[in-house]
C-alpha atoms as a PDB file:
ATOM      1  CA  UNK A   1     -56.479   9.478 -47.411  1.00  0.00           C
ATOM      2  CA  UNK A   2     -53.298   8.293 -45.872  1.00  0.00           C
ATOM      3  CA  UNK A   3     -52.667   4.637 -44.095  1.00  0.00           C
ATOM      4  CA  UNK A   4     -52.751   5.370 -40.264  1.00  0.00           C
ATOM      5  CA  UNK A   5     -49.130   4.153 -39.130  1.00  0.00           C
ATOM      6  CA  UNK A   6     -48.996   0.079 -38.001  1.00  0.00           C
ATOM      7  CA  UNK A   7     -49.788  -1.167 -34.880  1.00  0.00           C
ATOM      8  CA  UNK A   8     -46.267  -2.444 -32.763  1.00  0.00           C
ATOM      9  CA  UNK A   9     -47.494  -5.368 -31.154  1.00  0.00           C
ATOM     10  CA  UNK A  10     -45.627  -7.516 -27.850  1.00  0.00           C
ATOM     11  CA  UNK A  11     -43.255  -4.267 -27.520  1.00  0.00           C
ATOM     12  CA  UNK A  12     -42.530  -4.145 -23.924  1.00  0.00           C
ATOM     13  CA  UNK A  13     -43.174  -0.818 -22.256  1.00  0.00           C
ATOM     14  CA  UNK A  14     -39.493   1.007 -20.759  1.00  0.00           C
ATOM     15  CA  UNK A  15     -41.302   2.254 -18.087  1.00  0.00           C
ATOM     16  CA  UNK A  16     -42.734  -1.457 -16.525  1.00  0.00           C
ATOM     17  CA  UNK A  17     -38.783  -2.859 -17.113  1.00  0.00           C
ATOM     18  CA  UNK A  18     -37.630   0.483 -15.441  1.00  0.00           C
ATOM     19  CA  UNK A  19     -40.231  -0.240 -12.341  1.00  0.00           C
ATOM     20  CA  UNK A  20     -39.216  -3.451 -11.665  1.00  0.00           C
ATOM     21  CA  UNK A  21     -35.878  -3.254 -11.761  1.00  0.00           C
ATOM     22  CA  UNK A  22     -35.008  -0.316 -10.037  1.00  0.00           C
ATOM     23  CA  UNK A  23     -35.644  -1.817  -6.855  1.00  0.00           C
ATOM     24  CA  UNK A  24     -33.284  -4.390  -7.345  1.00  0.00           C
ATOM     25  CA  UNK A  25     -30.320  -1.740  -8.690  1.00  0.00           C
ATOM     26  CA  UNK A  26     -31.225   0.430  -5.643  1.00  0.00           C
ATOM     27  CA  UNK A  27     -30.636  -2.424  -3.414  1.00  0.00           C
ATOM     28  CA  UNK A  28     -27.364  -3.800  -5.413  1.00  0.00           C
ATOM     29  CA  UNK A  29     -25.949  -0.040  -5.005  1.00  0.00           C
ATOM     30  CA  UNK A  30     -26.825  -0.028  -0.996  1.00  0.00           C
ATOM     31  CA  UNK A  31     -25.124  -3.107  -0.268  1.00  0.00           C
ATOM     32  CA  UNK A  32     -22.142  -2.636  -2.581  1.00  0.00           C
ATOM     33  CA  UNK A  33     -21.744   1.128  -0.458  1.00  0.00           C
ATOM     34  CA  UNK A  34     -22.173  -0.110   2.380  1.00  0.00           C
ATOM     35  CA  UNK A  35     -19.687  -2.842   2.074  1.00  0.00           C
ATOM     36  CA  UNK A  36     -17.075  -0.965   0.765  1.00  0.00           C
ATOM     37  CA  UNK A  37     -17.880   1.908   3.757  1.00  0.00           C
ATOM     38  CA  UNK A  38     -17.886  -0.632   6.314  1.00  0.00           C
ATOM     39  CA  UNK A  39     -13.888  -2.062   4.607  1.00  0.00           C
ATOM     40  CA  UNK A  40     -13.186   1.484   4.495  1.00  0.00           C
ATOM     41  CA  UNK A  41     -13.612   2.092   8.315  1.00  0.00           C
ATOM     42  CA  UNK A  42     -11.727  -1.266   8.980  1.00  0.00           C
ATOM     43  CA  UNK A  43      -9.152  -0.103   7.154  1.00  0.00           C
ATOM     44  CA  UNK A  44      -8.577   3.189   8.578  1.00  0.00           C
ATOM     45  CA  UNK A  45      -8.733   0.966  12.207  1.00  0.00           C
ATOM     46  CA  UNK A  46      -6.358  -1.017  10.977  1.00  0.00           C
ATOM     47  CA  UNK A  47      -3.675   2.070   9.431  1.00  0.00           C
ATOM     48  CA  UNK A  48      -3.905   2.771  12.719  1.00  0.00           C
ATOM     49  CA  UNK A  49      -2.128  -0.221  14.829  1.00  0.00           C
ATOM     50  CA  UNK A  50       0.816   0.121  16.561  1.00  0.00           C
ATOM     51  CA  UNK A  51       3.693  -2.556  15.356  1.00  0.00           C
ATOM     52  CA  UNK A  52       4.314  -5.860  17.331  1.00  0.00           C
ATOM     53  CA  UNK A  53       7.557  -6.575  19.129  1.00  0.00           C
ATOM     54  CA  UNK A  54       9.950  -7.186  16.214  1.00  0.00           C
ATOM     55  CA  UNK A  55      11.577 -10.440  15.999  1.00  0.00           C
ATOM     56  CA  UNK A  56      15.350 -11.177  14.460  1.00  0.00           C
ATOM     57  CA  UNK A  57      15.469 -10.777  10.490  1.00  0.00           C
ATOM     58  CA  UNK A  58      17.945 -11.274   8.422  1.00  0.00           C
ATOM     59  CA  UNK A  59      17.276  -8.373   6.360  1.00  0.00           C
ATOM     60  CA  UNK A  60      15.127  -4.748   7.256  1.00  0.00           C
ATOM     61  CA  UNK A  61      13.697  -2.810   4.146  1.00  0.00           C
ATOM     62  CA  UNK A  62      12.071   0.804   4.176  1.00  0.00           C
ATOM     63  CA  UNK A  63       9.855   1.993   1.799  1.00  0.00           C
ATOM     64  CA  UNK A  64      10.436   5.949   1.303  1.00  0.00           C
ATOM     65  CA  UNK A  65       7.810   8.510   0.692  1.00  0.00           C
ATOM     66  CA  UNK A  66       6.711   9.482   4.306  1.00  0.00           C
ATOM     67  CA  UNK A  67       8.300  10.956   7.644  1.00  0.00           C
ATOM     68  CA  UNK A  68       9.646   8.597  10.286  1.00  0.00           C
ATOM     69  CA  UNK A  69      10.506   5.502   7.847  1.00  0.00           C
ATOM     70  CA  UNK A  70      14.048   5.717   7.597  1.00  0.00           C
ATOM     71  CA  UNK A  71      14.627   6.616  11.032  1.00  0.00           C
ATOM     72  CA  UNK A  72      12.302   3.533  12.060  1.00  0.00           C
ATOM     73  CA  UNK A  73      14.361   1.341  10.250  1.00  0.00           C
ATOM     74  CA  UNK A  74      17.836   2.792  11.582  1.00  0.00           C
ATOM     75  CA  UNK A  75      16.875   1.574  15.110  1.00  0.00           C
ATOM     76  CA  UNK A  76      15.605  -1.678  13.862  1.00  0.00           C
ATOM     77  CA  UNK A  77      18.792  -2.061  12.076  1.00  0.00           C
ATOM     78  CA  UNK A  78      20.383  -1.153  15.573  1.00  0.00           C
ATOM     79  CA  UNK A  79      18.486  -3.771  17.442  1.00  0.00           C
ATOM     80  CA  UNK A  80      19.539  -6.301  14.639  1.00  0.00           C
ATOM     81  CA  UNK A  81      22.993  -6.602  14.212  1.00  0.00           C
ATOM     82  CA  UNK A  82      23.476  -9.297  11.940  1.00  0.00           C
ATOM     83  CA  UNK A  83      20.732  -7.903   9.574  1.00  0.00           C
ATOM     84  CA  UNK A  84      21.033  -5.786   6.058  1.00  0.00           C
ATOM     85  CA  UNK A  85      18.908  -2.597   5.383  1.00  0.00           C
ATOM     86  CA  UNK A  86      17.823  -1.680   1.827  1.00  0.00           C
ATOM     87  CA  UNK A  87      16.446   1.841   2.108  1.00  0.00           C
ATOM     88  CA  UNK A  88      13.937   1.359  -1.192  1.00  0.00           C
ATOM     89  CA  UNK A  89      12.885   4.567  -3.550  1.00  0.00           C
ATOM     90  CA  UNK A  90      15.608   7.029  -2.512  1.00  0.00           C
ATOM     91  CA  UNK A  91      16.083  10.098  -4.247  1.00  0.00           C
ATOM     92  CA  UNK A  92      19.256   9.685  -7.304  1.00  0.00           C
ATOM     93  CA  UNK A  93      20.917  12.931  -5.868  1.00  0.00           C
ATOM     94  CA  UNK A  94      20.777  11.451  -2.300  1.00  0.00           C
ATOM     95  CA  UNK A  95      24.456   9.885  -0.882  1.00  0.00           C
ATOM     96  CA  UNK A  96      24.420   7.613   2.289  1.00  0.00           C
ATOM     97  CA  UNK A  97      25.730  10.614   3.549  1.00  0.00           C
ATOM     98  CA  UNK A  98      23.138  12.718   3.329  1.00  0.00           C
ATOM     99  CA  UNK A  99      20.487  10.458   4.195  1.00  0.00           C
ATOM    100  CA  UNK A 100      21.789   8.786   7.503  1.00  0.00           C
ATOM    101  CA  UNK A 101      22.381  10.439  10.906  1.00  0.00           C
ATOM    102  CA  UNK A 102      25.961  11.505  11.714  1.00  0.00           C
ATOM    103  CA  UNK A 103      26.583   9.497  14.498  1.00  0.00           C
ATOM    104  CA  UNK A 104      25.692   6.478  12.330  1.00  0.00           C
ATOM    105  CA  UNK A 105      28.579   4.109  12.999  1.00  0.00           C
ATOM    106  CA  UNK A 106      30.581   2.950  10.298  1.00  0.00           C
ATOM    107  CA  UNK A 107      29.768  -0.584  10.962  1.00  0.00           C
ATOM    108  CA  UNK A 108      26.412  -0.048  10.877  1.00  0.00           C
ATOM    109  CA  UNK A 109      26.304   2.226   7.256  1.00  0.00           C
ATOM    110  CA  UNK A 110      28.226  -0.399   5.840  1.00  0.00           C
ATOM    111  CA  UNK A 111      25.132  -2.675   5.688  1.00  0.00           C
ATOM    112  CA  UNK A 112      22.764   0.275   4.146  1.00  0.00           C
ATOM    113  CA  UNK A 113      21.840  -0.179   0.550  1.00  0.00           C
ATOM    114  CA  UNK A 114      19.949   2.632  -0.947  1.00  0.00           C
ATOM    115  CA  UNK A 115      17.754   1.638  -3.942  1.00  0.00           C
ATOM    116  CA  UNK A 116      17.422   4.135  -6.769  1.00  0.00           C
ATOM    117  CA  UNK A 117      15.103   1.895  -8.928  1.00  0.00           C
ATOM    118  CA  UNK A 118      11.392   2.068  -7.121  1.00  0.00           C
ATOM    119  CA  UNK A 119       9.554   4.817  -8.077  1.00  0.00           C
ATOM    120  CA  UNK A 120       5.907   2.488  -7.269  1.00  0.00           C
ATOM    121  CA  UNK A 121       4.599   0.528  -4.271  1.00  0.00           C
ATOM    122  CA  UNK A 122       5.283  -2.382  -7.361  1.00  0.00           C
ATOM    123  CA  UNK A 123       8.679  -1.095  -7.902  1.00  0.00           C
ATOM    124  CA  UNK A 124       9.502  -1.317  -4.255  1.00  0.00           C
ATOM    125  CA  UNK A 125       8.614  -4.646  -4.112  1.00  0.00           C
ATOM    126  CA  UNK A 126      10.891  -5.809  -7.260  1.00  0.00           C
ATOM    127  CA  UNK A 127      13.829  -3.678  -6.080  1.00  0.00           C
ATOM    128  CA  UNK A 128      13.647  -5.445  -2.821  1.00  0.00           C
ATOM    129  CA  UNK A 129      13.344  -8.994  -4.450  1.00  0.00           C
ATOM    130  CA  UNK A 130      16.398  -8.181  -6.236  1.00  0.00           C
ATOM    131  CA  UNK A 131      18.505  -7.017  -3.118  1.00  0.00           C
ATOM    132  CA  UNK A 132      17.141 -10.154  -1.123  1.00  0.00           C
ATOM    133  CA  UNK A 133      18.185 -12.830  -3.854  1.00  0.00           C
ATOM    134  CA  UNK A 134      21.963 -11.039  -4.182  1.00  0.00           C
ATOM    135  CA  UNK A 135      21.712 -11.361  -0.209  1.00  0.00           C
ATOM    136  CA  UNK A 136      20.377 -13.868   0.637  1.00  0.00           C
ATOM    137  CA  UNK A 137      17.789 -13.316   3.024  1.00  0.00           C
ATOM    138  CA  UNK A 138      15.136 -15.724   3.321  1.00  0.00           C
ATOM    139  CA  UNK A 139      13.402 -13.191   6.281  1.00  0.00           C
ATOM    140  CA  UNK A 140      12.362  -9.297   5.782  1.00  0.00           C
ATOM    141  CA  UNK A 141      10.590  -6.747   7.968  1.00  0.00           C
ATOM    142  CA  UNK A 142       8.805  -4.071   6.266  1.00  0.00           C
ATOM    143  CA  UNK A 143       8.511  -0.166   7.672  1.00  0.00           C
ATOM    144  CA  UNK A 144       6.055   1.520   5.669  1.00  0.00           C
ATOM    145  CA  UNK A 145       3.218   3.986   6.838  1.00  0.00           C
ATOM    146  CA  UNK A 146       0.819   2.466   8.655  1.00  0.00           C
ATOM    147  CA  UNK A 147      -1.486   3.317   5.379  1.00  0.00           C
ATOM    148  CA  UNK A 148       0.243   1.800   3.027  1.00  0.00           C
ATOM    149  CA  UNK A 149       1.461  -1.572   4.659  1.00  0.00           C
ATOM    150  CA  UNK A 150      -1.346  -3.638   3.197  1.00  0.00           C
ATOM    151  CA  UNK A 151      -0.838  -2.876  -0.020  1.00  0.00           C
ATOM    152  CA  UNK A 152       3.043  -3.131   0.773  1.00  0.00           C
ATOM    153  CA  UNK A 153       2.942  -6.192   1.951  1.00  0.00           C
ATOM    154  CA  UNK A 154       0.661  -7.607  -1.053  1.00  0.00           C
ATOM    155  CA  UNK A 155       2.974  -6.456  -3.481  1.00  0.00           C
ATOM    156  CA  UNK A 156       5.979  -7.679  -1.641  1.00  0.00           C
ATOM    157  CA  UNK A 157       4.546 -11.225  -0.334  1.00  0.00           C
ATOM    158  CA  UNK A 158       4.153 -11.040  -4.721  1.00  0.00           C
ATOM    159  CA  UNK A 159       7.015 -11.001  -5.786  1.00  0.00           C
ATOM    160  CA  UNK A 160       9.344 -12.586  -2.549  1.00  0.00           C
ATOM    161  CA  UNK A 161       6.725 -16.145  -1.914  1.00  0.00           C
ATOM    162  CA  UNK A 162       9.354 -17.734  -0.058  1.00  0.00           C
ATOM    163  CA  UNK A 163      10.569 -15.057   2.108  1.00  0.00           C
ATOM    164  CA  UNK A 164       9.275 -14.751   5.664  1.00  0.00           C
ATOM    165  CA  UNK A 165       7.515 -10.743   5.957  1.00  0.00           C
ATOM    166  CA  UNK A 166       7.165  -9.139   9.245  1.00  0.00           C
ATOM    167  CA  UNK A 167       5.179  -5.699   8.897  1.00  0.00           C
ATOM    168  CA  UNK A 168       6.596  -2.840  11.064  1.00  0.00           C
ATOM    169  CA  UNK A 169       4.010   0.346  10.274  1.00  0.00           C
ATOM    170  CA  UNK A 170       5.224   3.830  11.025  1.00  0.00           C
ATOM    171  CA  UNK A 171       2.138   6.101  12.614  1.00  0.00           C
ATOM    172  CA  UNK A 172       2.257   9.264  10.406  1.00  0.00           C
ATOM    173  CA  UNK A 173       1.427  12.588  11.777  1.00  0.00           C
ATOM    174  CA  UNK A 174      -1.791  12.573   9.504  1.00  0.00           C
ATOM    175  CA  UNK A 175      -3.106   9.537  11.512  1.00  0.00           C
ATOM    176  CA  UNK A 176      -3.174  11.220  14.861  1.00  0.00           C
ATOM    177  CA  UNK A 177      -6.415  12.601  13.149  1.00  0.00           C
ATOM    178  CA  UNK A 178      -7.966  10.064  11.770  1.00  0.00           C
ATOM    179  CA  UNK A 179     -11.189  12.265  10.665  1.00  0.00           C
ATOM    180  CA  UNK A 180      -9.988  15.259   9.007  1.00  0.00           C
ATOM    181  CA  UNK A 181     -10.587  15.572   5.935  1.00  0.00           C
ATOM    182  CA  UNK A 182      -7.263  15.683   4.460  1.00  0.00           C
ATOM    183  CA  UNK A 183      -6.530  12.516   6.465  1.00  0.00           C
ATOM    184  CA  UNK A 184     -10.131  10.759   5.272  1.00  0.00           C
ATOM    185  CA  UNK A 185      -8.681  12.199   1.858  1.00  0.00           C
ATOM    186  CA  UNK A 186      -5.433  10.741   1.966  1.00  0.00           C
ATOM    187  CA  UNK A 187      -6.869   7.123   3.107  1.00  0.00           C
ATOM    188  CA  UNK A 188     -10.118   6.751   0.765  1.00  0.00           C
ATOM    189  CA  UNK A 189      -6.776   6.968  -1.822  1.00  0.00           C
ATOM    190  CA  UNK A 190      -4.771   4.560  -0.684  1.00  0.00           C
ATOM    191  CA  UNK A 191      -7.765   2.264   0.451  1.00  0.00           C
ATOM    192  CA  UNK A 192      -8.707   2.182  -3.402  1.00  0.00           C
ATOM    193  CA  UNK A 193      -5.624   1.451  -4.441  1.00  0.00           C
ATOM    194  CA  UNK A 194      -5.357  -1.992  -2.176  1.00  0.00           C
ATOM    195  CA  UNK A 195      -8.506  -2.592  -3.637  1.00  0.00           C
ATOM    196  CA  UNK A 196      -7.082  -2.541  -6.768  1.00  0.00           C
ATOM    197  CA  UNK A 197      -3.686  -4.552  -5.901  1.00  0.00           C
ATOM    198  CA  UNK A 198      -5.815  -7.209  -4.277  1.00  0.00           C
ATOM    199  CA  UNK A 199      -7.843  -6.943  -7.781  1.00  0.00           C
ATOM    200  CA  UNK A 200      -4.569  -7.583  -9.545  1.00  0.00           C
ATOM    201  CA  UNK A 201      -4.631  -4.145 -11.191  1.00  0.00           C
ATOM    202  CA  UNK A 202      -1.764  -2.153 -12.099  1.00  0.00           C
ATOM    203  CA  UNK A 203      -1.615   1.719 -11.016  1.00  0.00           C
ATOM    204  CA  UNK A 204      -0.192   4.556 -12.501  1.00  0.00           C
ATOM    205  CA  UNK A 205       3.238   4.866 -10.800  1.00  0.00           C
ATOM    206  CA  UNK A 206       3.166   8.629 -10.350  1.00  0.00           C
ATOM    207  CA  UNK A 207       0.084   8.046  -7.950  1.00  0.00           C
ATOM    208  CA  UNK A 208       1.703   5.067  -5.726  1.00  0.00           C
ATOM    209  CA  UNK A 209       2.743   5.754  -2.206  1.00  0.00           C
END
């Protein structure tokens, strides 16, 4: 006749550990959503704000990769005319040329740098800190979607700690609906991706704004 199999003694049923800690996991998932619903709303508010009265700079720099940045920072370069303009993340095949207005004056082009480097939010802000230590500008205003200035001016304040940064967002045409999906799309993006900058994490270039 065969042994019957040993007794386990003091094993704790899964079950009773599963019951009394679910509650608490439920709970720690509800308040982590709703916290990071409730930043996501705040952020979207605050894509949305229209740009204080500029003040002078010594330097203007506008980060490509959306409509109405470069043309933003043309007329702020107009309104300063003591002040540079770095024009970061252009295209290699685009000339001054082909990038500025015609009736640019030649004054005015002649203090336009375009910045080949930046292909990242990250490499903006070290192409920039480059063209503000050969020019030394000690005070910067940033055009950048409206979307994409905290994260700008994260990376930026980063890597240029002494330099005085003035945000100047530009309202896309995807934030005149706020809602749609493509718009609640595009934001839930780039909201992640200041929470990873403030986080200190690095992001794949090819999906930086």
């Amino acid at each position: 006749m065969a042994a019957p199999p040993p007794i386990m003694r003091n094993a704790t049923p899964l079950p009773r550990l599963t019951r009394r800690f679910l509650p608490l996991v439920q709970k720690t998932c509800l308040l982590a959503a709703g916290c990071w619903l409730a930043g996501f709303v705040w952020f979207i508010h605050d894509a949305r704000q229209p740009p204080a009265p500029t003040m002078h700079a010594d330097g203007i720099v506008a980060l490509t990769g959306g409509t109405g940045r470069v043309e933003t920072s043309l007329r702020l370069l107009a309104s300063n005319p003591d002040a540079r303009l770095l024009i970061s993340g252009v295209d290699l095949q685009t000339s001054v040329r082909a990038l500025l207005p015609a009736s640019t004056p030649p004054d005015m082009a002649a203090r336009i740098t375009l910045g080949y480097q930046a292909r990242s939010t990250i490499g903006n802000a070290t192409e920039t800190a480059a063209w503000v230590a050969d020019h030394h500008i000690n005070s910067l205003i940033i055009v950048t979607a409206g979307y994409h200035m905290r994260r700008a001016m994260l990376e930026l304040g980063r890597t240029l700690p002494d330099v005085t940064l003035t945000p100047y967002p530009v309202m896309p045409p995807a934030m005149d609906h706020p809602w749609r999906l493509s718009t609640l799309r595009l934001m839930g993006m780039e909201y992640m991706k200041w929470l990873g900058a403030l986080a200190g994490m690095k992001h794949n270039p090819s999906l930086q704004v």
